[in-house]
C-alpha atoms as a PDB file:
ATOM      1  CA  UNK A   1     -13.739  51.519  95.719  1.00  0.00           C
ATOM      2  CA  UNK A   2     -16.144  54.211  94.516  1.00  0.00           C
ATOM      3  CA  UNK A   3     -19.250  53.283  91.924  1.00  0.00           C
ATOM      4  CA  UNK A   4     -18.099  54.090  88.582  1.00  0.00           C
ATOM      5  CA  UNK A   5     -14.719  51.515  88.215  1.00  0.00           C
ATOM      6  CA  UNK A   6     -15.972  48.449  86.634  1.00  0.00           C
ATOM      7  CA  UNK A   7     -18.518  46.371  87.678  1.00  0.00           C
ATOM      8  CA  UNK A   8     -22.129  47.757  86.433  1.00  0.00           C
ATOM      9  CA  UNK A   9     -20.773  50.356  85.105  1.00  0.00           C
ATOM     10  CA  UNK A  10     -17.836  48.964  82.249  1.00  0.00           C
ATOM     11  CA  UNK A  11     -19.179  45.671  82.854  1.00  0.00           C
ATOM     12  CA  UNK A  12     -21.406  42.369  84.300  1.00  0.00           C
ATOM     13  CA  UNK A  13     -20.698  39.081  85.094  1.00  0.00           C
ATOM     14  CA  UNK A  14     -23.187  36.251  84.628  1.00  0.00           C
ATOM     15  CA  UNK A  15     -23.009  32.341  85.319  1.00  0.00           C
ATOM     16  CA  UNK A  16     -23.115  30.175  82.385  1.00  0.00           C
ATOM     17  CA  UNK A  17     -21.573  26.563  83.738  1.00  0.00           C
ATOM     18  CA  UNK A  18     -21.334  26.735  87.879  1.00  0.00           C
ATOM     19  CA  UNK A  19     -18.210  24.763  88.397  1.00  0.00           C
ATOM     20  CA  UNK A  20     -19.636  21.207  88.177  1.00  0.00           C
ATOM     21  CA  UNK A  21     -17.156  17.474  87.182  1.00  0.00           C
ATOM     22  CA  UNK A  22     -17.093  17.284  83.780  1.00  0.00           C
ATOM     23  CA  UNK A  23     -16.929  13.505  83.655  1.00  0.00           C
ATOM     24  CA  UNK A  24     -20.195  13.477  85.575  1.00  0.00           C
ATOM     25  CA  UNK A  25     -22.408  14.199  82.312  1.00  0.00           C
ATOM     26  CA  UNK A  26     -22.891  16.771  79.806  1.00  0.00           C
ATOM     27  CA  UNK A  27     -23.652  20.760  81.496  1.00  0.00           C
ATOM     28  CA  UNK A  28     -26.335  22.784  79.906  1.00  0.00           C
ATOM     29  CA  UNK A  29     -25.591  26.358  79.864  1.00  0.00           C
ATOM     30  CA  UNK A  30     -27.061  28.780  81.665  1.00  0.00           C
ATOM     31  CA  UNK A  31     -28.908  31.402  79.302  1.00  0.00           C
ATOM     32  CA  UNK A  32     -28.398  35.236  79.414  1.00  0.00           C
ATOM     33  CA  UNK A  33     -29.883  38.208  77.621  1.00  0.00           C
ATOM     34  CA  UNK A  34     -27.820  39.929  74.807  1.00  0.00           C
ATOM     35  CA  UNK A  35     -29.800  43.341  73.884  1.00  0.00           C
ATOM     36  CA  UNK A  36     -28.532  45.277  77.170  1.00  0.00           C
ATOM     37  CA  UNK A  37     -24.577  45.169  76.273  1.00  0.00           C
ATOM     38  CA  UNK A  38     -22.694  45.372  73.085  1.00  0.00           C
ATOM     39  CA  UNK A  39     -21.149  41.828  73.326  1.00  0.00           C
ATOM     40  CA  UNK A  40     -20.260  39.060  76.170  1.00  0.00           C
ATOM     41  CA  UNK A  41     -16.733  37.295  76.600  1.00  0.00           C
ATOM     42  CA  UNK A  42     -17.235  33.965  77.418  1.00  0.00           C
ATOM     43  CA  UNK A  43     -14.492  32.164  79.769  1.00  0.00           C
ATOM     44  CA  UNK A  44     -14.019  28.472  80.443  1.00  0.00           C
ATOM     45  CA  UNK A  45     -12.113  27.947  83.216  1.00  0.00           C
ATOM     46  CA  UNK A  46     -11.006  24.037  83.761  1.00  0.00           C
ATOM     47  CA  UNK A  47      -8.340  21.803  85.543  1.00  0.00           C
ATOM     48  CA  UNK A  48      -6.285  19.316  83.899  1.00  0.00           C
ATOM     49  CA  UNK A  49      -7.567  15.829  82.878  1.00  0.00           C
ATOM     50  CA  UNK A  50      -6.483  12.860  81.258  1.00  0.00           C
ATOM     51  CA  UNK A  51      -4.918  12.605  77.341  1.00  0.00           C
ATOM     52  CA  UNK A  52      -8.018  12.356  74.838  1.00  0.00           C
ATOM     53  CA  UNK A  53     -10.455  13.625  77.305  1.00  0.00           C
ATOM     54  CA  UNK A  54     -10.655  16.991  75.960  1.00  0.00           C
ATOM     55  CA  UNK A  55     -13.828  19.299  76.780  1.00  0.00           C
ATOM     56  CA  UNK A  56     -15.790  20.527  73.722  1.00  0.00           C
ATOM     57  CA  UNK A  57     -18.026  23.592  74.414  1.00  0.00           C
ATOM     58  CA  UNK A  58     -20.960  24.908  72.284  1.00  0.00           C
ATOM     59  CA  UNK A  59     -21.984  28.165  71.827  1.00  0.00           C
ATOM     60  CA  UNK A  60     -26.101  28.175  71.403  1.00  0.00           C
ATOM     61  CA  UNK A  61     -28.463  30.983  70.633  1.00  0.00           C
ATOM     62  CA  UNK A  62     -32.191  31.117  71.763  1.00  0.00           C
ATOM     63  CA  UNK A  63     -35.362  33.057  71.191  1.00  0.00           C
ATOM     64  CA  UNK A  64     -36.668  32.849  74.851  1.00  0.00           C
ATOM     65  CA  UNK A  65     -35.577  32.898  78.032  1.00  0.00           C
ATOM     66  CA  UNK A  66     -36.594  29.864  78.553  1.00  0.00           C
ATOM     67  CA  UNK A  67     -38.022  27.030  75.834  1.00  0.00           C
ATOM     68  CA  UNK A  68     -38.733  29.440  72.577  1.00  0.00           C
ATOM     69  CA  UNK A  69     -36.354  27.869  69.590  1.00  0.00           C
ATOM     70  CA  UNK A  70     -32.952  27.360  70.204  1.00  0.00           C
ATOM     71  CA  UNK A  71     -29.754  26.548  67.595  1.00  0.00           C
ATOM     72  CA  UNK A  72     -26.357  26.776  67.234  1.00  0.00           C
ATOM     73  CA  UNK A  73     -24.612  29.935  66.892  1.00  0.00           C
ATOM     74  CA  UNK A  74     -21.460  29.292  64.338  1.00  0.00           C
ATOM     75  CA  UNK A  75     -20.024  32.728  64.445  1.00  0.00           C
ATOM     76  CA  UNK A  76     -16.732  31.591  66.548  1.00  0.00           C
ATOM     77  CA  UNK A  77     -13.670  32.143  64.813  1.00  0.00           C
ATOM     78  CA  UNK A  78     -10.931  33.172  67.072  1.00  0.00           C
ATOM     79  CA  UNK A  79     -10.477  32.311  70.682  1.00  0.00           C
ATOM     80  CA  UNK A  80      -7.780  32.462  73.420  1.00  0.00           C
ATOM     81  CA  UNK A  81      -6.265  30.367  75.530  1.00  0.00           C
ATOM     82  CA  UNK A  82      -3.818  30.279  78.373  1.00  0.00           C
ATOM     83  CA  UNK A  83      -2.539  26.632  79.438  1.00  0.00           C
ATOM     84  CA  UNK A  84       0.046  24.753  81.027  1.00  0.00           C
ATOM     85  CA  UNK A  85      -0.083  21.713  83.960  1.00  0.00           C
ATOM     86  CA  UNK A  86      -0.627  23.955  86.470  1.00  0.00           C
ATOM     87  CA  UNK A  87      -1.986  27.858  85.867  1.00  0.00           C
ATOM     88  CA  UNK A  88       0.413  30.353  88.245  1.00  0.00           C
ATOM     89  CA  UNK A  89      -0.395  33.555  86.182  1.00  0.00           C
ATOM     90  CA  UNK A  90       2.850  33.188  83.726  1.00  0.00           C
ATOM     91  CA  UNK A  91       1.383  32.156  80.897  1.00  0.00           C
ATOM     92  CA  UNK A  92       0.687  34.377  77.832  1.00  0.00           C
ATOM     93  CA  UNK A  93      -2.115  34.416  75.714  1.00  0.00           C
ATOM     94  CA  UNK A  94      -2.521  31.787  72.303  1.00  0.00           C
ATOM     95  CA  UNK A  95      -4.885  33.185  69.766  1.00  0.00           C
ATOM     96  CA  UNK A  96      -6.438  30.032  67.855  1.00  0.00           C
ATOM     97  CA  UNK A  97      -8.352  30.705  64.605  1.00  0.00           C
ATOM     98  CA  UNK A  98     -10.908  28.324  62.956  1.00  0.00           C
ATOM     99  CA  UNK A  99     -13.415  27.958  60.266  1.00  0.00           C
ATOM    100  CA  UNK A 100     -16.729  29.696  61.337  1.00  0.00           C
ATOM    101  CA  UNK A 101     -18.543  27.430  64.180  1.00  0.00           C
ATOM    102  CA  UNK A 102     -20.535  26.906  67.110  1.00  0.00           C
ATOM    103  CA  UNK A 103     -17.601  24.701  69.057  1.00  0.00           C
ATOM    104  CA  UNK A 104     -14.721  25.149  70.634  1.00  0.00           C
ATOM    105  CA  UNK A 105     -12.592  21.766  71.162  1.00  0.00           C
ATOM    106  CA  UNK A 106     -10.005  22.219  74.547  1.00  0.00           C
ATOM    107  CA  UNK A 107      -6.908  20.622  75.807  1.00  0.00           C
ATOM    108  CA  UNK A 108      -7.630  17.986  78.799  1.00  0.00           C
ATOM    109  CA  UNK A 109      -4.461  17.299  79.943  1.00  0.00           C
ATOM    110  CA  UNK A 110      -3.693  21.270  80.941  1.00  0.00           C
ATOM    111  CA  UNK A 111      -5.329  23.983  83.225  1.00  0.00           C
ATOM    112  CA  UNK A 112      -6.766  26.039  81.278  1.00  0.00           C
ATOM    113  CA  UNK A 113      -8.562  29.340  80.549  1.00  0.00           C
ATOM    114  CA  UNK A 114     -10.813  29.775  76.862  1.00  0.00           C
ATOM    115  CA  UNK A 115     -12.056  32.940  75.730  1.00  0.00           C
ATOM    116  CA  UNK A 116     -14.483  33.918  73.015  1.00  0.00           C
ATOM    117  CA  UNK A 117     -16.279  37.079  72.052  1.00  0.00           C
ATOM    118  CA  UNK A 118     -19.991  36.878  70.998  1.00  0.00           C
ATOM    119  CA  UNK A 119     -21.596  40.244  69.695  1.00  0.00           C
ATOM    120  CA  UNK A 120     -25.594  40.682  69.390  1.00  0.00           C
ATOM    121  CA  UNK A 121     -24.888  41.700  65.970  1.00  0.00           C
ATOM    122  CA  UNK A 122     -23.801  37.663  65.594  1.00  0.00           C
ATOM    123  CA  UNK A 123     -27.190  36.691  66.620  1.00  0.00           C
ATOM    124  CA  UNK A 124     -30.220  35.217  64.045  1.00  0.00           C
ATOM    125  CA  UNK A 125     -32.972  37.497  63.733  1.00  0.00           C
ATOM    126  CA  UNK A 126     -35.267  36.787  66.717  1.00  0.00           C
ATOM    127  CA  UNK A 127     -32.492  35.234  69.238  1.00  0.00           C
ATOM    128  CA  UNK A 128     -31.623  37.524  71.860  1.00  0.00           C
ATOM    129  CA  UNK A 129     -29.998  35.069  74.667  1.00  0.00           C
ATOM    130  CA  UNK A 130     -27.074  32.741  74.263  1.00  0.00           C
ATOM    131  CA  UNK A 131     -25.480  29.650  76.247  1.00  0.00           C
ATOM    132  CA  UNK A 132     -22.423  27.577  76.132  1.00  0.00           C
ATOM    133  CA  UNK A 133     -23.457  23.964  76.589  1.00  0.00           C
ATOM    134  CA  UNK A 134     -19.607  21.611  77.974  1.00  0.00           C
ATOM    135  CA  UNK A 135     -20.225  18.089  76.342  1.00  0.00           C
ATOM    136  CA  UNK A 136     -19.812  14.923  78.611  1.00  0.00           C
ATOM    137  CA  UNK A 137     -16.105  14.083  78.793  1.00  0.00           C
ATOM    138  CA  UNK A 138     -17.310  10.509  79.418  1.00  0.00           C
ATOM    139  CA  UNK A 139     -18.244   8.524  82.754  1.00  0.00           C
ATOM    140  CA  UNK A 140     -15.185   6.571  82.720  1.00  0.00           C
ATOM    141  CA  UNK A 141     -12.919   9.515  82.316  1.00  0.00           C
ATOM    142  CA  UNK A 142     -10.929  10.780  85.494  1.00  0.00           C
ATOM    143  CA  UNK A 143     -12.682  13.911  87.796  1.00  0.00           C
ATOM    144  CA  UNK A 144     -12.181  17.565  85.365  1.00  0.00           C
ATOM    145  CA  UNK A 145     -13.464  20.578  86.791  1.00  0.00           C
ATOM    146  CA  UNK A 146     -14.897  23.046  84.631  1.00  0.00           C
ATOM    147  CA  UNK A 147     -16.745  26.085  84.970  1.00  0.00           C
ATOM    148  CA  UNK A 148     -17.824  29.395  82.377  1.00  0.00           C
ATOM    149  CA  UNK A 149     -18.620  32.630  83.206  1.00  0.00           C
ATOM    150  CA  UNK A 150     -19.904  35.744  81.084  1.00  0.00           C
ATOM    151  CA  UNK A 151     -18.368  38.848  80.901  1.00  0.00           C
ATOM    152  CA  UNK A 152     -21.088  41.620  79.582  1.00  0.00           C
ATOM    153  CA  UNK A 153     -19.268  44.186  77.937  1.00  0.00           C
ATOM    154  CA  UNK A 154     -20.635  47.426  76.338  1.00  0.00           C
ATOM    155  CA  UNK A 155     -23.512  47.953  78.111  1.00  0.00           C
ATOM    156  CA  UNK A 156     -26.210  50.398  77.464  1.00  0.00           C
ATOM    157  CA  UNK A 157     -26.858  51.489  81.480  1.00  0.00           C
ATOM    158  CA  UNK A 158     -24.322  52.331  84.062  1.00  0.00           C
ATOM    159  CA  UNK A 159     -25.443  51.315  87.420  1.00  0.00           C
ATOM    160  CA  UNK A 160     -24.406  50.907  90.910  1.00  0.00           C
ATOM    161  CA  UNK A 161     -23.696  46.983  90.921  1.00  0.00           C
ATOM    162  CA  UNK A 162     -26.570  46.429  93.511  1.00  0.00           C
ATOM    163  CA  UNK A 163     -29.073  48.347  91.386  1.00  0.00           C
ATOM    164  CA  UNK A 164     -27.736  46.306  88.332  1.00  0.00           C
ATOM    165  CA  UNK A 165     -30.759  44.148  85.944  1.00  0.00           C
ATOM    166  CA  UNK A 166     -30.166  40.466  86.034  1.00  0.00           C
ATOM    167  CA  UNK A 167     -28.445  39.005  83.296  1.00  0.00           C
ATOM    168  CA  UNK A 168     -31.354  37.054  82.185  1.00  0.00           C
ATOM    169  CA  UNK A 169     -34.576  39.210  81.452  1.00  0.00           C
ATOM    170  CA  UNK A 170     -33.008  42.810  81.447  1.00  0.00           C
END
């Protein structure tokens, strides 16, 4: 496929959870830079658990790439889901809508996929990086993968994805 489709040029992808056992302990997010696209999608991807077990995620925003001063970023208000006991691309989307927040509360006992939006505009004066933190579903809870990934969208350079900035220090 030709440079020019997609990828560096329409959009990035960046790591925010690698897929990691959500009963083994809270997962800090990975952090990425926000001033080099328009907005990021964020996607949860996670198998199915056990009733009550339900992943929470939390969408942070930061001043640094690293350390600097970091808070919560309550600016979600709608997200999407697709769910059922096992995902076989027939499910449709469900748009949920919420009071302004930072969290994002999902189903354990389905496969799932979450998406969010998150535009720079969203961010505090000074933060330009975000993260989704996945709290601990508990030790004693059975083995739920999870995993996010960002989707950069509306970026300000078109590249050749092997000539593409990182997603952390643009």
């Amino acid at each position: 496929m030709p440079f020019g489709n997609g990828l560096g040029n329409k959009y990035d992808l960046g790591t925010g959870v690698a897929p990691v056992d959500l009963a083994s302990g809270a997962a800090t997010g990975k952090r990425v830079y926000m001033a080099h696209c328009d907005a990021v999608d964020v996607v949860f991807i996670k198998g199915a658990g056990t009733a009550s077990e339900d992943p929470v995620l939390t969408l942070k925003q930061h001043t640094a790439a690293s350390g600097g001063t970091t808070s919560d970023l309550e600016v979600i208000t709608k997200y999407f889901t697709k769910g059922e006991a096992t995902l076989d691309n027939d499910e449709v989307w469900t748009e949920t809508s919420q009071a302004a927040s930072a969290e994002v509360t999902t189903v354990a006992e389905e496969e799932q996929i979450v998406v969010f939006t998150v535009s720079k505009d969203q961010l505090a004066e000074g933060s330009k990086y975000i993260s989704v933190d996945i709290a601990s579903i508990g030790a004693e809870a059975d083995a739920q993968l999870g995993t996010v990934l960002y989707i950069f969208h509306g970026l300000d350079r078109h590249a050749s994805p092997t000539s593409y900035l990182n997603p952390l220090t643009r």
